[in-house]
N, C-alpha and C. Protein backbone atom coordinates (compact mmCIF):
# COMPACT_ATOMS: atom_id res chain seq x y z
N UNK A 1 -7.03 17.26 33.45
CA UNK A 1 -7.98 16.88 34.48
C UNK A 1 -9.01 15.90 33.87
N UNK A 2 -9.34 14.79 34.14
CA UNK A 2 -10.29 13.65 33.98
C UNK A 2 -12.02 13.83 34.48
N UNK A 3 -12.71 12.96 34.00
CA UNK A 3 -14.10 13.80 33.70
C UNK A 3 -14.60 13.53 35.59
N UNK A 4 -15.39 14.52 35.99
CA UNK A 4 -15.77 14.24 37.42
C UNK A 4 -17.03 12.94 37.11
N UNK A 5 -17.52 12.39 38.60
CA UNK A 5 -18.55 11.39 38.66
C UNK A 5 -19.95 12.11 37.79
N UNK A 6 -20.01 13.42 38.27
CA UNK A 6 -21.49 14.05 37.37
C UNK A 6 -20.62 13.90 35.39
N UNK A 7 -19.83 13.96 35.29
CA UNK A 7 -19.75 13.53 33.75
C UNK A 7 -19.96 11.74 33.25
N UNK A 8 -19.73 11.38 34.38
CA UNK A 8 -19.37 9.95 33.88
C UNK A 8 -21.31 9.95 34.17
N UNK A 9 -21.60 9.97 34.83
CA UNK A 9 -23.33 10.02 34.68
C UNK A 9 -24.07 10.48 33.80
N UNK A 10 -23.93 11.43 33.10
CA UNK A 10 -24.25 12.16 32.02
C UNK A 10 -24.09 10.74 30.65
N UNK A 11 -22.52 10.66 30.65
CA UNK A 11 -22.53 9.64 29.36
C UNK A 11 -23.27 8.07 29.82
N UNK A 12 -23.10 7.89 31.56
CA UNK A 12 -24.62 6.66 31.07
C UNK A 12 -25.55 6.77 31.18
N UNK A 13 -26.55 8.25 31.38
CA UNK A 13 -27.57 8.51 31.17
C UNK A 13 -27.81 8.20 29.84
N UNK A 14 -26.83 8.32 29.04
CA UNK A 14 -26.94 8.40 27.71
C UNK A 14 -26.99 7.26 27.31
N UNK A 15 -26.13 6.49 27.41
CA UNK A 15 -25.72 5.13 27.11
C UNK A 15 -27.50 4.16 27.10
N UNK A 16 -27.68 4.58 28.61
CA UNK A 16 -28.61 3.85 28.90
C UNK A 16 -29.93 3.90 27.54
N UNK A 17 -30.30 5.24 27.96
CA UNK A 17 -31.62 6.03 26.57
C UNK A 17 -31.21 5.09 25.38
N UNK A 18 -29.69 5.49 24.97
CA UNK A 18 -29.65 4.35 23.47
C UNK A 18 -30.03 3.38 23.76
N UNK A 19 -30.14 2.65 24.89
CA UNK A 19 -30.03 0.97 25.38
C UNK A 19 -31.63 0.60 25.74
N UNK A 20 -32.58 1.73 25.08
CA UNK A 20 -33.50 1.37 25.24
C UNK A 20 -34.33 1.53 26.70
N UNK A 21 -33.65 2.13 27.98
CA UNK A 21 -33.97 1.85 29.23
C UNK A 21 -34.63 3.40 29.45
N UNK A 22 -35.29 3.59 30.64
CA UNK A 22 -36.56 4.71 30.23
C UNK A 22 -36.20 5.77 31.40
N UNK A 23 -35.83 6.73 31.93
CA UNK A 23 -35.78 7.47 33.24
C UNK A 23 -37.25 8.07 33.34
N UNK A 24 -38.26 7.91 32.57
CA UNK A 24 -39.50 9.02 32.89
C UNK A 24 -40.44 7.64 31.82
N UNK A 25 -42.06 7.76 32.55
CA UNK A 25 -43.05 6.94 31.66
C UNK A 25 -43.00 7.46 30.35
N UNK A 26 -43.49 7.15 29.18
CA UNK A 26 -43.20 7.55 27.94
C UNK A 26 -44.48 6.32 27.19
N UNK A 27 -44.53 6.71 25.89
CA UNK A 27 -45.45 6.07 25.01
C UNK A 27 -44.61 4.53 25.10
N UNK A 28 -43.55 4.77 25.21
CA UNK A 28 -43.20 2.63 25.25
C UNK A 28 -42.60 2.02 26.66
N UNK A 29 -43.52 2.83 27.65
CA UNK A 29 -43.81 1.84 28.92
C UNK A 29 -43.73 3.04 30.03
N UNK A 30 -43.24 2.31 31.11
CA UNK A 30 -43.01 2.85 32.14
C UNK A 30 -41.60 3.46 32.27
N UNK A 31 -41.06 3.95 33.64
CA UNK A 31 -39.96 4.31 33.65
C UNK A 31 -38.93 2.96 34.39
N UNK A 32 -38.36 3.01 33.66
CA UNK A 32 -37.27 1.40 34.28
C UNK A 32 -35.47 1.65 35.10
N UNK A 33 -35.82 2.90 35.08
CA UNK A 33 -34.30 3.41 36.03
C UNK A 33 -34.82 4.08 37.50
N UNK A 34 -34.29 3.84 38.20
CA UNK A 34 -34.37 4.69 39.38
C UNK A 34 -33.15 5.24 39.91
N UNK A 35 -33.48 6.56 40.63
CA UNK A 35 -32.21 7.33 40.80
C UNK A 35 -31.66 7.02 41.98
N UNK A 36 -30.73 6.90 42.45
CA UNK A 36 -30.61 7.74 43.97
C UNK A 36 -31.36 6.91 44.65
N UNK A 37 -31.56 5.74 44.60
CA UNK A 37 -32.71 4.71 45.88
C UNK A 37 -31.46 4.26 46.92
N UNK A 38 -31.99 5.00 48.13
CA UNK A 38 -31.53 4.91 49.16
C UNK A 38 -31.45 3.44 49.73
N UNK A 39 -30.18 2.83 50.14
CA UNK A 39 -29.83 1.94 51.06
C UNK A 39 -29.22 2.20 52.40
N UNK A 40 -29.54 0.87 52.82
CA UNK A 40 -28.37 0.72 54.65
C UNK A 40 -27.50 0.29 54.27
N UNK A 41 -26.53 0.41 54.59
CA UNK A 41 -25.52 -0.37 55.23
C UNK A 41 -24.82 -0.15 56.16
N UNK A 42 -23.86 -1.03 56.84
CA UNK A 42 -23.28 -0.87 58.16
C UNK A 42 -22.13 0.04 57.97
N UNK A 43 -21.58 0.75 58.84
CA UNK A 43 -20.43 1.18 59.06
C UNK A 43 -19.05 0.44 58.98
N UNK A 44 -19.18 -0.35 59.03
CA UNK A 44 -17.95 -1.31 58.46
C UNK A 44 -17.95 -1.74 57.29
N UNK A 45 -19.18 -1.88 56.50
CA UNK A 45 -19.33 -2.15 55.35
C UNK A 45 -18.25 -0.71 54.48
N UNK A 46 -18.66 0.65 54.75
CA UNK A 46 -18.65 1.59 54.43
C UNK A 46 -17.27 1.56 54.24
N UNK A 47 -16.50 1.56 55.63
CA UNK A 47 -14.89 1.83 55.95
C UNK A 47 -14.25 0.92 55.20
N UNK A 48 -14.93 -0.24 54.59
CA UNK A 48 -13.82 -1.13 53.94
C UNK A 48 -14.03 -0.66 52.66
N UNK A 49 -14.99 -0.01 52.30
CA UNK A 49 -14.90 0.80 50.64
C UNK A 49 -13.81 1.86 50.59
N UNK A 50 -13.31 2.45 51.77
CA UNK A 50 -12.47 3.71 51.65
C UNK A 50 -12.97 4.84 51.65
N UNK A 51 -12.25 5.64 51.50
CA UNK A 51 -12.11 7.12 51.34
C UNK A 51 -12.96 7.73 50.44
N UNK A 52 -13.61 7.06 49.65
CA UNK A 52 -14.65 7.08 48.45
C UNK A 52 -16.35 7.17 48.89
N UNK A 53 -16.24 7.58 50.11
CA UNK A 53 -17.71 7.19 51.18
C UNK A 53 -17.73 7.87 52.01
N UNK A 54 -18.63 8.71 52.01
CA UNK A 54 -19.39 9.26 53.84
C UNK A 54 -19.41 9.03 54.79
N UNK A 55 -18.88 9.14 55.91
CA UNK A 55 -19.08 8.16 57.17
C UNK A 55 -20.46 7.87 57.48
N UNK A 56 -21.60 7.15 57.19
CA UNK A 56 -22.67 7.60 57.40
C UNK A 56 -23.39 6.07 57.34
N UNK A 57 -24.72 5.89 57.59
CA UNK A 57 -25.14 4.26 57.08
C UNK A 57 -25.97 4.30 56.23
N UNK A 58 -26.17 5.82 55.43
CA UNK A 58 -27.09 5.80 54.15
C UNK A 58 -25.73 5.83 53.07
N UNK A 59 -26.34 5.00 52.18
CA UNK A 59 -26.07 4.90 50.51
C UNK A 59 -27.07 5.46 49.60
N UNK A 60 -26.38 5.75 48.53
CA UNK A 60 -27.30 5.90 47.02
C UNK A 60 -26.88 5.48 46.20
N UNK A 61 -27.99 4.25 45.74
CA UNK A 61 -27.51 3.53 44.34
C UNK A 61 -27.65 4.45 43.40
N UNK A 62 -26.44 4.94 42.51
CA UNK A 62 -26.41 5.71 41.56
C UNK A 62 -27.90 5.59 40.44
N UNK A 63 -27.81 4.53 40.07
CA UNK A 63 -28.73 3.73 39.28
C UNK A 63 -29.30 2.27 39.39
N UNK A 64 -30.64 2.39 39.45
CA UNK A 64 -31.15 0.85 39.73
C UNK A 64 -32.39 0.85 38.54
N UNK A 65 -31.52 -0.37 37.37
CA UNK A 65 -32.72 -0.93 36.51
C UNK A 65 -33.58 -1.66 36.99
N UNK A 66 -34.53 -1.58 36.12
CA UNK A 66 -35.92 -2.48 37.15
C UNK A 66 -36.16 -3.29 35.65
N UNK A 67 -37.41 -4.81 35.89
CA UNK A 67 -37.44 -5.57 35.08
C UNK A 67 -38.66 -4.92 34.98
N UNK A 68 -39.40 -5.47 33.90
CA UNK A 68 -40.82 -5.05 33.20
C UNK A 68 -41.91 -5.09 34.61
N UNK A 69 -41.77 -5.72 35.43
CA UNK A 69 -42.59 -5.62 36.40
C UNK A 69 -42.28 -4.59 37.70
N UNK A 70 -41.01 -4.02 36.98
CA UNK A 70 -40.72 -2.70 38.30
C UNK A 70 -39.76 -3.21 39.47
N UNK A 71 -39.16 -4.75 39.07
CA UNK A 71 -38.41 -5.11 40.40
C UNK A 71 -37.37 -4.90 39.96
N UNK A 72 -36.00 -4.56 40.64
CA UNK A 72 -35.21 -4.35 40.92
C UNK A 72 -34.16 -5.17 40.38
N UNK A 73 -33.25 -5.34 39.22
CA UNK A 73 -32.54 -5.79 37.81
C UNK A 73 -31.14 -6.08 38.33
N UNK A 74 -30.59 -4.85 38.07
CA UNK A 74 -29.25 -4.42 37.97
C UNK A 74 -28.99 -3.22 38.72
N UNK A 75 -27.97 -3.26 39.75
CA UNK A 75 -27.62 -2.48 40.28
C UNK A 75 -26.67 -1.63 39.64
N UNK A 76 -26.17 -0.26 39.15
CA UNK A 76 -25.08 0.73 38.69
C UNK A 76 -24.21 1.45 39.42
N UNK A 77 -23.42 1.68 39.58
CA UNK A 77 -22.80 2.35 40.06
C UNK A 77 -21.50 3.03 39.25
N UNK A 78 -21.95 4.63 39.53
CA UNK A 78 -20.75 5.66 38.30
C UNK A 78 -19.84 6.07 39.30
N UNK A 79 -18.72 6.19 38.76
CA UNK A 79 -17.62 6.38 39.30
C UNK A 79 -16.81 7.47 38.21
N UNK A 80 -16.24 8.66 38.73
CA UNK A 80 -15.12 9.66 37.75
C UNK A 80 -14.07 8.79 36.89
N UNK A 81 -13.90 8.94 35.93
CA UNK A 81 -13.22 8.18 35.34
C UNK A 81 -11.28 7.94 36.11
N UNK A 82 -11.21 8.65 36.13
CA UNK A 82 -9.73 8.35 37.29
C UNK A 82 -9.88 7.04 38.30
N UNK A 83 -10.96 7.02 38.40
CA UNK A 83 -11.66 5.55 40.01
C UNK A 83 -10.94 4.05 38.75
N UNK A 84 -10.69 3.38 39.94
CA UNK A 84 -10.26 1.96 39.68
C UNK A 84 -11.76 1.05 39.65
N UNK A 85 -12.35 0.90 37.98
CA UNK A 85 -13.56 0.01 37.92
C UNK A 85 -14.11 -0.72 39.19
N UNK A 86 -12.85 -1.11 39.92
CA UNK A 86 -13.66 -2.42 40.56
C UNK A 86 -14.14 -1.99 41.73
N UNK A 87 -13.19 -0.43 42.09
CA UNK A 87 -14.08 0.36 43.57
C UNK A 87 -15.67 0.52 43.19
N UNK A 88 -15.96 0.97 42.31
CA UNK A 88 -17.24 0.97 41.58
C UNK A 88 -18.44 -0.31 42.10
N UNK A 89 -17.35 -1.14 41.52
CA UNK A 89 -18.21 -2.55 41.34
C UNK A 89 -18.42 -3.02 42.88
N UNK A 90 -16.98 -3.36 43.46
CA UNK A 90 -17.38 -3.37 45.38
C UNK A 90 -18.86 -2.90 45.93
N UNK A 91 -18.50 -1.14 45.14
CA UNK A 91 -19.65 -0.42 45.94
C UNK A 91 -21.15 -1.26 45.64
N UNK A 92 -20.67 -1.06 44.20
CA UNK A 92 -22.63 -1.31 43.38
C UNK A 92 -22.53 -2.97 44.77
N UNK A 93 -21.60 -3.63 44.79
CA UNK A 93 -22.16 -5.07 45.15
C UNK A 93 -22.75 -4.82 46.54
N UNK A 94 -21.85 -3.89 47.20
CA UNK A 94 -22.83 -3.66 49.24
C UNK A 94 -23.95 -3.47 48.92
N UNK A 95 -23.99 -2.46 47.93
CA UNK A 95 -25.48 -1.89 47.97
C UNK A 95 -26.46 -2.80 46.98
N UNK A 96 -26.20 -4.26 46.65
CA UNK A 96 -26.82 -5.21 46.28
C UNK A 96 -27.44 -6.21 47.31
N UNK A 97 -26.15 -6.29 47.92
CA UNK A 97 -26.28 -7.13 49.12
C UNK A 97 -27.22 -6.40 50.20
N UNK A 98 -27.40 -5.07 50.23
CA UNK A 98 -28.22 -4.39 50.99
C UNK A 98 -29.95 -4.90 50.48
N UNK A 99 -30.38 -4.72 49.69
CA UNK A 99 -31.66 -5.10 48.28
C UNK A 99 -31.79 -6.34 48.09
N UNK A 100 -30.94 -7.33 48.56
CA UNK A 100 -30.72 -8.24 47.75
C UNK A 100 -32.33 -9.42 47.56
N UNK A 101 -32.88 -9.05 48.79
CA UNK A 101 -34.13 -9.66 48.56
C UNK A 101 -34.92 -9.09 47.71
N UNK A 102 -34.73 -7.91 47.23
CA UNK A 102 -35.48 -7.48 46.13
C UNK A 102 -34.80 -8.07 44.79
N UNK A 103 -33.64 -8.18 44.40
CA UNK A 103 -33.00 -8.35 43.35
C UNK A 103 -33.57 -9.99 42.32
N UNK A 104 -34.01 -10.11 41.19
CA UNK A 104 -34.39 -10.71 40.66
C UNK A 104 -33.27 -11.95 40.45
N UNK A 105 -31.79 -11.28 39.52
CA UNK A 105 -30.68 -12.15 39.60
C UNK A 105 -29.88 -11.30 40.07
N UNK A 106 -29.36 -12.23 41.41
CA UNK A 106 -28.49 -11.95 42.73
C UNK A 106 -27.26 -11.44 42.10
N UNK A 107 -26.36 -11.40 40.58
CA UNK A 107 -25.33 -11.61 40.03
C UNK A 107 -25.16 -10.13 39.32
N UNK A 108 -26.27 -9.23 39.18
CA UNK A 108 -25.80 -8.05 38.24
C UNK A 108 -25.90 -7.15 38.87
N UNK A 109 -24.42 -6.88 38.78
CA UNK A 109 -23.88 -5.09 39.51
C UNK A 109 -22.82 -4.84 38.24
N UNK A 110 -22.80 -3.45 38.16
CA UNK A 110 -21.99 -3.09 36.72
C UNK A 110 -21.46 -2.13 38.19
């Protein structure tokens, strides 16, 4: 059996901490991840992701880095390791395109 989505989160919780990036304020800054920040999107948006989605028009960006000023970086999105990378990447991109006026450079979704 292959690791579920809460494992694959765990190792980039981790990833991230080595990478320098902050989930809580701390003596070297602020916090630069956010969890779970709720987006829209449409219902058609949703159905063309698949079976991998809620019927619903809320999203949660798994993870959203922010730049030194708190705006909105890089979009993340974790996926169980069994998932095909690029369902991942699709997703992180709706839910870019949802933000996207917040997004600093229009181009980073992992």
């Amino acid at each position: 059996m292959r690791g579920t989505e809460a494992q694959s989160r765990i190792k980039i919780n981790r990833l991230l901490e080595d990478a320098g990036w902050r989930f809580f304020n701390d003596e070297n800054g602020r916090a630069n991840i956010q969890l779970e920040q709720g987006v829209t999107i449409t219902t058609q948006e949703i159905d063309a992701l698949g079976e991998d989605f809620e019927n619903n028009h809320q999203g949660y960006i798994d993870f959203l880095l922010l730049n030194e000023n708190s705006r909105p970086l890089v979009v993340l999105e974790a996926k169980r390791e069994e998932k095909n990378p690029l369902d991942g990447k699709e997703q992180a991109r709706e839910y870019a395109k949802s933000i996207i006026e917040l997004l600093i450079n229009r181009e980073i979704i992992i």
